[in-house]
PDB file of N, CA and C in Angstrom:
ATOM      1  N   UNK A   1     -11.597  12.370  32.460  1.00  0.00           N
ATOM      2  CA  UNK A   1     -11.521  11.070  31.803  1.00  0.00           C
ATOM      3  C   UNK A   1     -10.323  10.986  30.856  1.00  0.00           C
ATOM      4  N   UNK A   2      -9.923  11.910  30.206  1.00  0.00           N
ATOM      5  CA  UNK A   2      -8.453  12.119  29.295  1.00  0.00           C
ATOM      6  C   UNK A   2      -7.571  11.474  30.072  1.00  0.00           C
ATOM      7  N   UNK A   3      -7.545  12.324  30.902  1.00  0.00           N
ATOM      8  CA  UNK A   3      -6.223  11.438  31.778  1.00  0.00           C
ATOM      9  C   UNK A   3      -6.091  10.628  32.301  1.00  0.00           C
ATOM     10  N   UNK A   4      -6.996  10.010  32.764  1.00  0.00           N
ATOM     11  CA  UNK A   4      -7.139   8.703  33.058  1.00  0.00           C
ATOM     12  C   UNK A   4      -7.154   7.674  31.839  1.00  0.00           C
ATOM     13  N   UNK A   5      -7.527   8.097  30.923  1.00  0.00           N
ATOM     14  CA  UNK A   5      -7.093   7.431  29.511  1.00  0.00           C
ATOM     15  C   UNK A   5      -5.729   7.343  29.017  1.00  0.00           C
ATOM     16  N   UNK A   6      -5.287   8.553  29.136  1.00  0.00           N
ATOM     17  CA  UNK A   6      -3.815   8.624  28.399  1.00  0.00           C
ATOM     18  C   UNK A   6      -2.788   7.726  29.784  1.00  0.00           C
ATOM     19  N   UNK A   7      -3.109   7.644  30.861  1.00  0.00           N
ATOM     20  CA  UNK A   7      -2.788   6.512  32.397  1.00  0.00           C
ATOM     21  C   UNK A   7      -2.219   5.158  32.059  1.00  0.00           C
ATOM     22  N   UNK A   8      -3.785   4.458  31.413  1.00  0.00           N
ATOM     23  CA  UNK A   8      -4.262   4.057  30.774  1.00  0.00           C
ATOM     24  C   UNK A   8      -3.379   3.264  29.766  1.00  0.00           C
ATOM     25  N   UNK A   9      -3.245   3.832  28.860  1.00  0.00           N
ATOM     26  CA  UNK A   9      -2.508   3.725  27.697  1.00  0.00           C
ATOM     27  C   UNK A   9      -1.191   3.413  27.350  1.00  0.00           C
ATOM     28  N   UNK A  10      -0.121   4.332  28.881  1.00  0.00           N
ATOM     29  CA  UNK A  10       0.588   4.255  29.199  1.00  0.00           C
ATOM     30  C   UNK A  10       1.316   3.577  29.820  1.00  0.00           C
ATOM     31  N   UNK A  11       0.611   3.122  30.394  1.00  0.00           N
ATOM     32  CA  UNK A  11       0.985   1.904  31.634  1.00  0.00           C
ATOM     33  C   UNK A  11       0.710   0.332  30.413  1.00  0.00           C
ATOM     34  N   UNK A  12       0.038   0.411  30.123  1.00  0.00           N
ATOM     35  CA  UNK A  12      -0.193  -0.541  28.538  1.00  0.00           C
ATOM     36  C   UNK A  12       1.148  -1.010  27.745  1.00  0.00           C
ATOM     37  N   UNK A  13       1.279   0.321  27.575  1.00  0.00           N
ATOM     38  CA  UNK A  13       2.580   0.379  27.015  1.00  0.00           C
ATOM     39  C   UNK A  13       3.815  -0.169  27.576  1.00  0.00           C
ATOM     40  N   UNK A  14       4.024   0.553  28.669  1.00  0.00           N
ATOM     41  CA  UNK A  14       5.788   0.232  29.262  1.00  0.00           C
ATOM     42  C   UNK A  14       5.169  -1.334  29.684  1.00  0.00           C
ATOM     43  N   UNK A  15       3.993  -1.719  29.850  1.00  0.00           N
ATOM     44  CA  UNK A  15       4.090  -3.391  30.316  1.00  0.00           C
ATOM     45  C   UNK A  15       4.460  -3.773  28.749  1.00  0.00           C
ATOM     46  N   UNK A  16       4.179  -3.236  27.810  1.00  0.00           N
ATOM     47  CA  UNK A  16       3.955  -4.254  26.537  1.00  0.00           C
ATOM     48  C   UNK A  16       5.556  -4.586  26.175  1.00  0.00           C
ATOM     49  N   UNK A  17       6.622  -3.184  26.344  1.00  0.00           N
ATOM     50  CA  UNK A  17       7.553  -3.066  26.332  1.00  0.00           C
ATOM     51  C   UNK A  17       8.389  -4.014  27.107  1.00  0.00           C
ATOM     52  N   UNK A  18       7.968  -3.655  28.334  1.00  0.00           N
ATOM     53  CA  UNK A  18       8.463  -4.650  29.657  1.00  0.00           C
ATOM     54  C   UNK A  18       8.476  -6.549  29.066  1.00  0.00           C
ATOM     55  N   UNK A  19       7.053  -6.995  29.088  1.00  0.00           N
ATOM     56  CA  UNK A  19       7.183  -8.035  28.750  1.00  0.00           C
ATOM     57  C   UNK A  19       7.341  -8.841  27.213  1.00  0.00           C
ATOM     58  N   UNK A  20       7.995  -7.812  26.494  1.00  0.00           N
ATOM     59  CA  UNK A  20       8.173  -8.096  24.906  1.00  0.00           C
ATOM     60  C   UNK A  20       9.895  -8.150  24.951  1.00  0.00           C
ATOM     61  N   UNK A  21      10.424  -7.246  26.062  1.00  0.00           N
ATOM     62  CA  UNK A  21      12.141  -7.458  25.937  1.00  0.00           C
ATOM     63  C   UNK A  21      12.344  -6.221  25.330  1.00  0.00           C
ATOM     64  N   UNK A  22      11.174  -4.983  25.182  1.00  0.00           N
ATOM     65  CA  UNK A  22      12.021  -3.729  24.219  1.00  0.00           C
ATOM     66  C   UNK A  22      12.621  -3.003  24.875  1.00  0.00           C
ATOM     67  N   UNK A  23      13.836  -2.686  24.793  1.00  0.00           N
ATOM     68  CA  UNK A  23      14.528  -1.760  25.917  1.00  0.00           C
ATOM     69  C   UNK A  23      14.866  -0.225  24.905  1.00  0.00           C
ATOM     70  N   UNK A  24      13.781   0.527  25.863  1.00  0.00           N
ATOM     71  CA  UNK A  24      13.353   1.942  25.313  1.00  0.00           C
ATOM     72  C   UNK A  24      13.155   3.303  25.899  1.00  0.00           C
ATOM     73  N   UNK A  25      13.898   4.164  26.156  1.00  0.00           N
ATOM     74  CA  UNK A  25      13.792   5.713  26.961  1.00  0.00           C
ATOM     75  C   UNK A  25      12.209   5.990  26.798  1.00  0.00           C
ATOM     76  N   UNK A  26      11.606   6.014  27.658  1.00  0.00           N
ATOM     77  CA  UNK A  26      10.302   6.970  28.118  1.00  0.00           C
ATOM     78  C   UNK A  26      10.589   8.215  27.941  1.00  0.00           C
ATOM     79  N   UNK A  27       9.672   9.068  27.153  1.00  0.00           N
ATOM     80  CA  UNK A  27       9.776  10.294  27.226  1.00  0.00           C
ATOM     81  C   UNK A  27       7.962  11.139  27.014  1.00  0.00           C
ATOM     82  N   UNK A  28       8.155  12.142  27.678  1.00  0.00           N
ATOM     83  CA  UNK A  28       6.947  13.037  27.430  1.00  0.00           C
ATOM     84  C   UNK A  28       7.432  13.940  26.611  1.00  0.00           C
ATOM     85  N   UNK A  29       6.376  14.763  25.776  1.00  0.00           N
ATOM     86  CA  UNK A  29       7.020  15.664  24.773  1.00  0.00           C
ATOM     87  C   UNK A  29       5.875  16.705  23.952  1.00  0.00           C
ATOM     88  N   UNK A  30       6.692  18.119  24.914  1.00  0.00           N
ATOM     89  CA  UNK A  30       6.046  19.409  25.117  1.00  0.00           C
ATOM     90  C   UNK A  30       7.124  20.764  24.078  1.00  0.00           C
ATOM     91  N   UNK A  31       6.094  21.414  23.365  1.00  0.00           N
ATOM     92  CA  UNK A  31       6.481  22.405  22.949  1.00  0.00           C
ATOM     93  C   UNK A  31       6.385  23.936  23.525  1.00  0.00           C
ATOM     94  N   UNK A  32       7.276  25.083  23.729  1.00  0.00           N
ATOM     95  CA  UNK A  32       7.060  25.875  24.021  1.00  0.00           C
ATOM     96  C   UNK A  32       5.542  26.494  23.720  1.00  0.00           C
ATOM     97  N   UNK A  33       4.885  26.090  22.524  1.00  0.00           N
ATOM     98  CA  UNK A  33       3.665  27.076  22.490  1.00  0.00           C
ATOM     99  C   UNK A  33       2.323  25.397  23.120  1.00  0.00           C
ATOM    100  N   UNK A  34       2.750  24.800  23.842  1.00  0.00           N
ATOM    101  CA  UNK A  34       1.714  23.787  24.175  1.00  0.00           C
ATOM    102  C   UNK A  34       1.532  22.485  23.122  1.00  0.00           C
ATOM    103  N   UNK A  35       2.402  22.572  22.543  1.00  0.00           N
ATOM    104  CA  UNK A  35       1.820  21.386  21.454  1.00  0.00           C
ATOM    105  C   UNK A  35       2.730  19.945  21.988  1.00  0.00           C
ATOM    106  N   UNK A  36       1.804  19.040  22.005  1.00  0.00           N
ATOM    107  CA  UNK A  36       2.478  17.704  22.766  1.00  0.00           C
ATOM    108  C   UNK A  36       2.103  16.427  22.279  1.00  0.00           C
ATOM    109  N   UNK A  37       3.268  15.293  22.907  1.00  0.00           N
ATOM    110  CA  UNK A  37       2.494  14.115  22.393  1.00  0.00           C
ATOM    111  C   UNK A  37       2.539  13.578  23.744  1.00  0.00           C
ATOM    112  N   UNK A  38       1.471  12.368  23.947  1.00  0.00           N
ATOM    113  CA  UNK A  38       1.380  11.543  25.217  1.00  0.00           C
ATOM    114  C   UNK A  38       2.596  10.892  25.673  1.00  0.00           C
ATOM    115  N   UNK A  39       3.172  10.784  24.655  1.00  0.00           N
ATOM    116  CA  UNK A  39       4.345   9.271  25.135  1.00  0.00           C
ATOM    117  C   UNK A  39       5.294   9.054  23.875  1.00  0.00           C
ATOM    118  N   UNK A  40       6.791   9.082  24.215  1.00  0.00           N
ATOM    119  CA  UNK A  40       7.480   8.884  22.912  1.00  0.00           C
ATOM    120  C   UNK A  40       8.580   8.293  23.567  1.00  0.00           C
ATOM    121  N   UNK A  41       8.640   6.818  22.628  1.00  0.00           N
ATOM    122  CA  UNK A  41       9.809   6.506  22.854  1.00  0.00           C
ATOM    123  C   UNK A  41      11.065   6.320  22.277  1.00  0.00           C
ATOM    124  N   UNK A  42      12.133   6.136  22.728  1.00  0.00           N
ATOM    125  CA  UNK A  42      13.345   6.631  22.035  1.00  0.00           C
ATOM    126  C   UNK A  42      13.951   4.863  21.905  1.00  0.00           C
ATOM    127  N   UNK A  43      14.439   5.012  20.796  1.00  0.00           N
ATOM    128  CA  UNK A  43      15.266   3.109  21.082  1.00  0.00           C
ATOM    129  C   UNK A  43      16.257   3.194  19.473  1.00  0.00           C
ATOM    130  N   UNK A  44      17.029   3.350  19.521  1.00  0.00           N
ATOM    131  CA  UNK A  44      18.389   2.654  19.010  1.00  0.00           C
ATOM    132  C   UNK A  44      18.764   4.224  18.445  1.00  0.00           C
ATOM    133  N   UNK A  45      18.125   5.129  18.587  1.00  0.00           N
ATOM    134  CA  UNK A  45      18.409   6.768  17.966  1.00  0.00           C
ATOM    135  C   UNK A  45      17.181   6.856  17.186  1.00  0.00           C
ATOM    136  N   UNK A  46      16.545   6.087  17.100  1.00  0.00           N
ATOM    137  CA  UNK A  46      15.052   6.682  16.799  1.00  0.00           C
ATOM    138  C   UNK A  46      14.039   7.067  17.587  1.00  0.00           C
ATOM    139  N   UNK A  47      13.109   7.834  17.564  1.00  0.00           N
ATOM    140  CA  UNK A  47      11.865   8.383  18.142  1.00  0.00           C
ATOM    141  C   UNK A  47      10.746   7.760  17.990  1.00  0.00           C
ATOM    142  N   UNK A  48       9.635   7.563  18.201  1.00  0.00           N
ATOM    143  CA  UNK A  48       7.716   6.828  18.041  1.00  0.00           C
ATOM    144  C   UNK A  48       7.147   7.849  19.285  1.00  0.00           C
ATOM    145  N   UNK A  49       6.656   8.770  18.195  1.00  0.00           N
ATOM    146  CA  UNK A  49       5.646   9.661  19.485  1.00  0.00           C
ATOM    147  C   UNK A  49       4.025   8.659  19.446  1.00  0.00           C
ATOM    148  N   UNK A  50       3.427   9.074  20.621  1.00  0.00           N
ATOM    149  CA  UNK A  50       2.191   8.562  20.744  1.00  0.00           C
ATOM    150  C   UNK A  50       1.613   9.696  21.158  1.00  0.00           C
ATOM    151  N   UNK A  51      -0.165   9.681  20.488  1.00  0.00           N
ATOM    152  CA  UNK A  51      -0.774  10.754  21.243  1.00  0.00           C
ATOM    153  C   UNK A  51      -2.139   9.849  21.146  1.00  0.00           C
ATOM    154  N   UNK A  52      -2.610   9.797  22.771  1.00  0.00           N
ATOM    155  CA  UNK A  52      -3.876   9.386  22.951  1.00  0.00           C
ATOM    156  C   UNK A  52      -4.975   9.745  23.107  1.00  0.00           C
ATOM    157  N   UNK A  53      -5.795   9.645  22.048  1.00  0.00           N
ATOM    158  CA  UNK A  53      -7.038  10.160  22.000  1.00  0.00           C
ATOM    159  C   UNK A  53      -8.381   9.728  22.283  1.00  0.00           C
ATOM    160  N   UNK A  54      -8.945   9.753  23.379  1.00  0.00           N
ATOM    161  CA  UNK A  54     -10.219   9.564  23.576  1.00  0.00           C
ATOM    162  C   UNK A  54     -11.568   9.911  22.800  1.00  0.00           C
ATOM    163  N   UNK A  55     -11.289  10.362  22.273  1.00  0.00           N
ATOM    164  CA  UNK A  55     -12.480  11.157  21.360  1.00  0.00           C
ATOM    165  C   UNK A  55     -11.291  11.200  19.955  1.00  0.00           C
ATOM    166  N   UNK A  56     -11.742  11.557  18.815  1.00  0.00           N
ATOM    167  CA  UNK A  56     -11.439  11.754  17.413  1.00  0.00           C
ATOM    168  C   UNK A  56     -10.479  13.211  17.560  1.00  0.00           C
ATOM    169  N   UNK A  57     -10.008  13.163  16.476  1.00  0.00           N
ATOM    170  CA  UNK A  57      -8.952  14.290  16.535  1.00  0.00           C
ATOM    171  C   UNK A  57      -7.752  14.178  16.357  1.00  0.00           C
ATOM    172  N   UNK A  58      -7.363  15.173  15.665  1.00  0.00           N
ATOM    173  CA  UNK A  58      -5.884  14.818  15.051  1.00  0.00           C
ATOM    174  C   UNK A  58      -4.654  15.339  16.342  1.00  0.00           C
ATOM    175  N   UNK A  59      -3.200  14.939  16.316  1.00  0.00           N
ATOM    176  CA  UNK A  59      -2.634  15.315  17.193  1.00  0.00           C
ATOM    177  C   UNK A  59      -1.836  16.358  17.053  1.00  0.00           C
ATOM    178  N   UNK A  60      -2.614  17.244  18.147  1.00  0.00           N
ATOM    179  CA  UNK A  60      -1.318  18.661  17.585  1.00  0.00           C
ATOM    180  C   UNK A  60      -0.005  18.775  17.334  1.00  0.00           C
ATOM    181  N   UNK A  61       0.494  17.838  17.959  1.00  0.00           N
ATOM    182  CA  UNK A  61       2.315  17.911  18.411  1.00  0.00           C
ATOM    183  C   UNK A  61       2.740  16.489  17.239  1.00  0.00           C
ATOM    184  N   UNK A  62       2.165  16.368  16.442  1.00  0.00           N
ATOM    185  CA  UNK A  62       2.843  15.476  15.075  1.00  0.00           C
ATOM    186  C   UNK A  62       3.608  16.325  14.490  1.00  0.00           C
ATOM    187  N   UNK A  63       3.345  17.461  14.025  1.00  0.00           N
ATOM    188  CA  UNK A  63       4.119  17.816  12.638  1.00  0.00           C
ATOM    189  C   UNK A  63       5.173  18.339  13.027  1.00  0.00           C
ATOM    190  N   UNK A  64       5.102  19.216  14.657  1.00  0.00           N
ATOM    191  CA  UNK A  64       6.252  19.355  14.755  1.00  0.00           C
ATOM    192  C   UNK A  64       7.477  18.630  15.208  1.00  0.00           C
ATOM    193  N   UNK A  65       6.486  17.627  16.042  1.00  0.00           N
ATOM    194  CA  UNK A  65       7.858  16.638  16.672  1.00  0.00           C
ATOM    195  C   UNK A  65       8.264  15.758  15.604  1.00  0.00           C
ATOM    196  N   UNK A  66       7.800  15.811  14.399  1.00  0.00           N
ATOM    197  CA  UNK A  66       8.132  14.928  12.927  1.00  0.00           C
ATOM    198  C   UNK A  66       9.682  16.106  12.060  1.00  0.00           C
ATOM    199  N   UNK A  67       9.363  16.881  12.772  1.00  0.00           N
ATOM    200  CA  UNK A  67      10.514  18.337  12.417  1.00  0.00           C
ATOM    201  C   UNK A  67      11.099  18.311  13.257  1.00  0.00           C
ATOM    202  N   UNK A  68      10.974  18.196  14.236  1.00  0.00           N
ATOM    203  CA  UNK A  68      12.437  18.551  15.246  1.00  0.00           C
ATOM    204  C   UNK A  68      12.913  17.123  15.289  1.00  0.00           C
ATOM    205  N   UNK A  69      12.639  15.972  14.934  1.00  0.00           N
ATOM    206  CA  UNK A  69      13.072  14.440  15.192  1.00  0.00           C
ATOM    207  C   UNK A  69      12.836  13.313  13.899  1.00  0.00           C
ATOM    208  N   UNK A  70      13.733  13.610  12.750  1.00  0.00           N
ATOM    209  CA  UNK A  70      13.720  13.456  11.259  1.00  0.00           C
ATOM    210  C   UNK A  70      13.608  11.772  11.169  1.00  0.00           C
ATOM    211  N   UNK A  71      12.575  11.386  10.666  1.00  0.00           N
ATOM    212  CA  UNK A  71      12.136  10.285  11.025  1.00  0.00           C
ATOM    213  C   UNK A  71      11.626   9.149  11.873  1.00  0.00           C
ATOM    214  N   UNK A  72      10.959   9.952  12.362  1.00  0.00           N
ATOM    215  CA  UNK A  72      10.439   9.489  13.670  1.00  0.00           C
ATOM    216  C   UNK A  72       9.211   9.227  13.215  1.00  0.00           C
ATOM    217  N   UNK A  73       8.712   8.419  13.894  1.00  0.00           N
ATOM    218  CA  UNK A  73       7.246   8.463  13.486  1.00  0.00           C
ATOM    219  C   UNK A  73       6.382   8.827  14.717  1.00  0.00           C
ATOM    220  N   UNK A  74       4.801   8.896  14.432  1.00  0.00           N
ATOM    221  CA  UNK A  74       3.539   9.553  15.764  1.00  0.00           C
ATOM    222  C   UNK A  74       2.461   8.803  15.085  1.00  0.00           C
ATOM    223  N   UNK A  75       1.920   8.021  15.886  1.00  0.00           N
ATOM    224  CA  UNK A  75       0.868   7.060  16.040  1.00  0.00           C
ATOM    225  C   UNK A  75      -0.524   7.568  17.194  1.00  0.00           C
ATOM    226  N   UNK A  76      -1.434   7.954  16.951  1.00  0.00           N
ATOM    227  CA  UNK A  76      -2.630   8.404  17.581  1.00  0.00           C
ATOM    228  C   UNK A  76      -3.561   7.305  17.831  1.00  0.00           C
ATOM    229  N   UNK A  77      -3.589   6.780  18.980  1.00  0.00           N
ATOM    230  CA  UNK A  77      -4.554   5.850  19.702  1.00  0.00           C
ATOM    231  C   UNK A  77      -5.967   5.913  20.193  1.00  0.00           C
ATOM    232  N   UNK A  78      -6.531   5.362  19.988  1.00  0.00           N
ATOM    233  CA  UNK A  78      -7.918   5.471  20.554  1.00  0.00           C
ATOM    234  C   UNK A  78      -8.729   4.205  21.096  1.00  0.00           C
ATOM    235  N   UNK A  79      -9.324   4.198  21.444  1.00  0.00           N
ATOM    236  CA  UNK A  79     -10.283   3.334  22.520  1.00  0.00           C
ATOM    237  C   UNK A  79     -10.320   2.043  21.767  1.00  0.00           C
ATOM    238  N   UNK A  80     -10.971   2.186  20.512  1.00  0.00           N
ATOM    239  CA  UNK A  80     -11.521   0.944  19.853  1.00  0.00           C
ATOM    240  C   UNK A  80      -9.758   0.090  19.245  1.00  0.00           C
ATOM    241  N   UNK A  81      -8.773   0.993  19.187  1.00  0.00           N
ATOM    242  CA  UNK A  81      -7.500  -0.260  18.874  1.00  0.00           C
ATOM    243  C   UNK A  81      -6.078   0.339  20.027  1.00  0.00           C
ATOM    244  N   UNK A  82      -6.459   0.449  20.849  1.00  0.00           N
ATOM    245  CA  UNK A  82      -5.666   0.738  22.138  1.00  0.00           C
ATOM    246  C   UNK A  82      -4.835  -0.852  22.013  1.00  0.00           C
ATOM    247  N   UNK A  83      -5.712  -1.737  22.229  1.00  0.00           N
ATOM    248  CA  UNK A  83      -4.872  -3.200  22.489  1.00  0.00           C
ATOM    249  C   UNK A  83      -4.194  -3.729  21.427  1.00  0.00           C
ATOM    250  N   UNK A  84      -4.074  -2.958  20.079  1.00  0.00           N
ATOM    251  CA  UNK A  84      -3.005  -3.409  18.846  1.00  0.00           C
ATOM    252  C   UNK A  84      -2.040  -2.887  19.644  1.00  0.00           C
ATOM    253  N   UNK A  85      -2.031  -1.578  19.659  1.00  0.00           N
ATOM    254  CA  UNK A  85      -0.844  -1.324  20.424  1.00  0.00           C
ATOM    255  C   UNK A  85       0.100  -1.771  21.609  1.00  0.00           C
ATOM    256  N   UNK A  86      -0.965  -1.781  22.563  1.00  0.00           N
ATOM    257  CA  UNK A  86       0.016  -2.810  23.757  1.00  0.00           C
ATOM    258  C   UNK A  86       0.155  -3.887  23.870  1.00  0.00           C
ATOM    259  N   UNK A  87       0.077  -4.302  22.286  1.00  0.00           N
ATOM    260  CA  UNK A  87       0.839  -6.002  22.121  1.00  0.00           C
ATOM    261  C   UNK A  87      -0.424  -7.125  22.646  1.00  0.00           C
ATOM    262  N   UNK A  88      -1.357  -6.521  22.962  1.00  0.00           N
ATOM    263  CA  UNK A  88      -2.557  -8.372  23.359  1.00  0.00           C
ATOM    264  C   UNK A  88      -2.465  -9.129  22.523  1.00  0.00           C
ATOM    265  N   UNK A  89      -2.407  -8.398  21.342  1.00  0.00           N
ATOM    266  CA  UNK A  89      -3.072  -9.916  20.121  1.00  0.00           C
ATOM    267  C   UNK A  89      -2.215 -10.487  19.757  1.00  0.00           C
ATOM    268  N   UNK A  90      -0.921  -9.319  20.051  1.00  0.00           N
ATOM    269  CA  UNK A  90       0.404 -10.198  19.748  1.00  0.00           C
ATOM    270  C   UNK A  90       0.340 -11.742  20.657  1.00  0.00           C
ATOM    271  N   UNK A  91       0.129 -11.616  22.036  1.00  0.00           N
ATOM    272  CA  UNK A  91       0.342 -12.439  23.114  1.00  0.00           C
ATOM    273  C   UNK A  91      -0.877 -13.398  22.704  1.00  0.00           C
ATOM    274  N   UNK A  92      -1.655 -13.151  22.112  1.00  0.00           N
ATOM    275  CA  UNK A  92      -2.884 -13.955  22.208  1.00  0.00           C
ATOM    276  C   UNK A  92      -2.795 -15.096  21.185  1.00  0.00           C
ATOM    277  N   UNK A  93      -1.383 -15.006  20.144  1.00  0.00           N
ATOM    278  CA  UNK A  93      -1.594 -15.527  19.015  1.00  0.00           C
ATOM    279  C   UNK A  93      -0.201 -16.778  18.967  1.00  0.00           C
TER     280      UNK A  93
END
């Protein structure tokens, strides 16, 4: 079910991107010892990691991808506000 969540989430995304006009590098993002975020995107020389969480829990791969990418920010998603993120309410309003 994770992965089909983080699918999910993703596909959410590059539409929200898609039909908002944000033009933004897709990236996945893995550390040698396993630590990751779902989805990060890159746009004007900045970074926004995402890590999607189905269940509660903090994201392993924040602190470091907040260190290797100096101002970037990491946003952790979950079920109940998935759709702030991919822009609905924006569209709805």
């Amino acid at each position: 079910m994770g992965a089909l969540w983080e699918n999910v989430c993703v596909v959410e995304r590059l539409k929200h991107n898609h039909y908002t006009g944000r033009m933004v590098n897709p990236w996945c993002w893995r550390t040698y010892d396993q630590k990751e975020l779902d989805f990060v995107e890159e746009s004007g020389g900045g970074f926004a990691g995402f890590e999607f969480k189905r269940s509660g829990g903090p994201a392993r791969g924040a602190k470091p991808f907040k260190a290797s990418y100096l101002d970037s920010s990491v946003e952790v998603i979950h079920p109940g506000d998935v759709w702030d993120h991919a822009g609905v309410r924006e569209w709805n309003t």
